[in-house]
Protein backbone atom coordinates (compact mmCIF):
# COMPACT_ATOMS: atom_id res chain seq x y z
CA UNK A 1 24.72 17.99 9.34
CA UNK A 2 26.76 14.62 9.06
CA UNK A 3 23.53 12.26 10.68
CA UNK A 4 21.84 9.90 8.25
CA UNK A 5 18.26 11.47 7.75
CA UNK A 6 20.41 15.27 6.87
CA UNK A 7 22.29 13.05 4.20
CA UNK A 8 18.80 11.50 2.77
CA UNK A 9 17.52 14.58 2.64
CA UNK A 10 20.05 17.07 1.10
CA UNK A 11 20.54 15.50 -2.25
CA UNK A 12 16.30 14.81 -2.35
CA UNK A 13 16.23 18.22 -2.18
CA UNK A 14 17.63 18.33 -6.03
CA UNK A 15 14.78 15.83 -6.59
CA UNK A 16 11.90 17.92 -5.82
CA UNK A 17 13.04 21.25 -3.89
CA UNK A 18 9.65 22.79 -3.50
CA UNK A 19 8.45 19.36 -2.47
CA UNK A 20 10.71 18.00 -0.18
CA UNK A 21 8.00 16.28 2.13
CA UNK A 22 7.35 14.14 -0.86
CA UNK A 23 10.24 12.54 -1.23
CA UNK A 24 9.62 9.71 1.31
CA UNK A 25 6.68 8.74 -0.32
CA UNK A 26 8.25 8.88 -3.79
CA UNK A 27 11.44 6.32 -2.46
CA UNK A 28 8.37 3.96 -0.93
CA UNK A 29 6.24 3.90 -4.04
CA UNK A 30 9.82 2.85 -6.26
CA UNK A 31 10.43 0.16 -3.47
CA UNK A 32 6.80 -0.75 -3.68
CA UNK A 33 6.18 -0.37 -7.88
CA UNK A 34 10.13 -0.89 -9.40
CA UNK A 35 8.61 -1.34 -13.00
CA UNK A 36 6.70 2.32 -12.86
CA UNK A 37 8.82 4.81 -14.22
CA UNK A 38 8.72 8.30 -12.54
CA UNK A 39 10.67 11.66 -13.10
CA UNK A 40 10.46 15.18 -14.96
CA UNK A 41 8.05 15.24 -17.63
CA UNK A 42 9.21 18.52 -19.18
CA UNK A 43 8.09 22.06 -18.66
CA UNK A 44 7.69 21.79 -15.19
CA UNK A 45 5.72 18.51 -14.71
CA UNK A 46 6.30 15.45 -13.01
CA UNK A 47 5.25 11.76 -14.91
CA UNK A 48 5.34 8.29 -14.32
CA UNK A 49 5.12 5.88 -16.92
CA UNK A 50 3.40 2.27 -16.12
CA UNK A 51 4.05 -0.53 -18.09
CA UNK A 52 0.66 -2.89 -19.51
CA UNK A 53 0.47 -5.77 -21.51
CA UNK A 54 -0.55 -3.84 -24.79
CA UNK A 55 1.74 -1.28 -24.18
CA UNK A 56 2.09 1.56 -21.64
CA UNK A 57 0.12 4.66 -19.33
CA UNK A 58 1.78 7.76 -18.61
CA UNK A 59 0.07 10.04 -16.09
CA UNK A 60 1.06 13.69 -16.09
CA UNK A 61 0.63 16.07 -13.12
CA UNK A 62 2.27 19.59 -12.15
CA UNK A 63 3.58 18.40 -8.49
CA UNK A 64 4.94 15.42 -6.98
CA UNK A 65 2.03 15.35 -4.75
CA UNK A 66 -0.44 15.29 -6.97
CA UNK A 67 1.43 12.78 -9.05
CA UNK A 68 1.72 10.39 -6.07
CA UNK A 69 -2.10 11.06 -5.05
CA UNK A 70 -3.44 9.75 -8.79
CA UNK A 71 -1.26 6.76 -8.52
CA UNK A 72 -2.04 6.21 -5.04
CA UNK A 73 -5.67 5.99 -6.36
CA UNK A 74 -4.64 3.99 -9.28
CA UNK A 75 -3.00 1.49 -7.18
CA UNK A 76 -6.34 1.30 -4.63
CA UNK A 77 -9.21 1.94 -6.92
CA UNK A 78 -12.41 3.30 -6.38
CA UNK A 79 -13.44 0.66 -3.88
CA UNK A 80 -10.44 1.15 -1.52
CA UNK A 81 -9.24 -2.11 -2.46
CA UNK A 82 -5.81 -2.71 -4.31
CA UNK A 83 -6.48 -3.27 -8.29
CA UNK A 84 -2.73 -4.36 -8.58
CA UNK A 85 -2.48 -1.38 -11.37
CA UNK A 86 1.01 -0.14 -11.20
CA UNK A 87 2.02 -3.35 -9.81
CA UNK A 88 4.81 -5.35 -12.20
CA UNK A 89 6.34 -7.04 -9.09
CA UNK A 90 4.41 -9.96 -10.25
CA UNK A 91 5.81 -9.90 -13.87
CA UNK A 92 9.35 -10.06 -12.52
C-alpha cells in the first residue's frame, strides 16, 4: 500500500468515508473554483459557500454527491452552457 493513488486515497477516506468515489471530483472542482468554500456543514451535511459581489450563497446538501451535482449545475446552467457562477478565478 506504499503506491501514489493508495496514499491519495487513504487520508480522502477521512474526507468523505461513505463517499470515497467523490473525492476526485471534489479535489477537481477546488482546482477548478479556489474561491468556493466546501466542507461539513454540521449535523451530517456537506456545504459550500460561494462568494458574490453583495455578499455570499451557501448551498446545503446531505452527500458529497449531491453537493457536487447542484454546483455542477450551478456552474453550467440550465442551457448547458457555463454561467461562470462559482467561478472567482477571474476576481483573483
Amino acid at each position: 500500500m506504499s503506491d501514489f493513488r493508495t496514499q491519495l486515497t487513504v487520508p480522502a477516506l477521512g474526507i468523505a468515508p461513505d463517499e470515497a468515489d467523490q473525492v476526485p471530483r471534489l479535489c477537481r472542482f477546488r482546482d477548478e473554483h479556489p474561491g468556493v468554500i466546501i466542507g461539513s456543514g454540521g449535523f451530517g451535511t456537506w456545504q459550500a459557500r460561494i462568494p458574490e459581489p453583495d455578499g455570499e450563497t451557501v448551498i446545503t446538501r446531505y452527500t458529497l454527491r449531491e453537493l457536487l451535482d447542484k454546483l455542477s449545475q450551478l456552474i453550467t446552467g440550465n442551457d448547458g452552457q457555463p454561467s461562470g457562477a462559482p467561478d472567482e478565478s477571474a476576481d483573483q
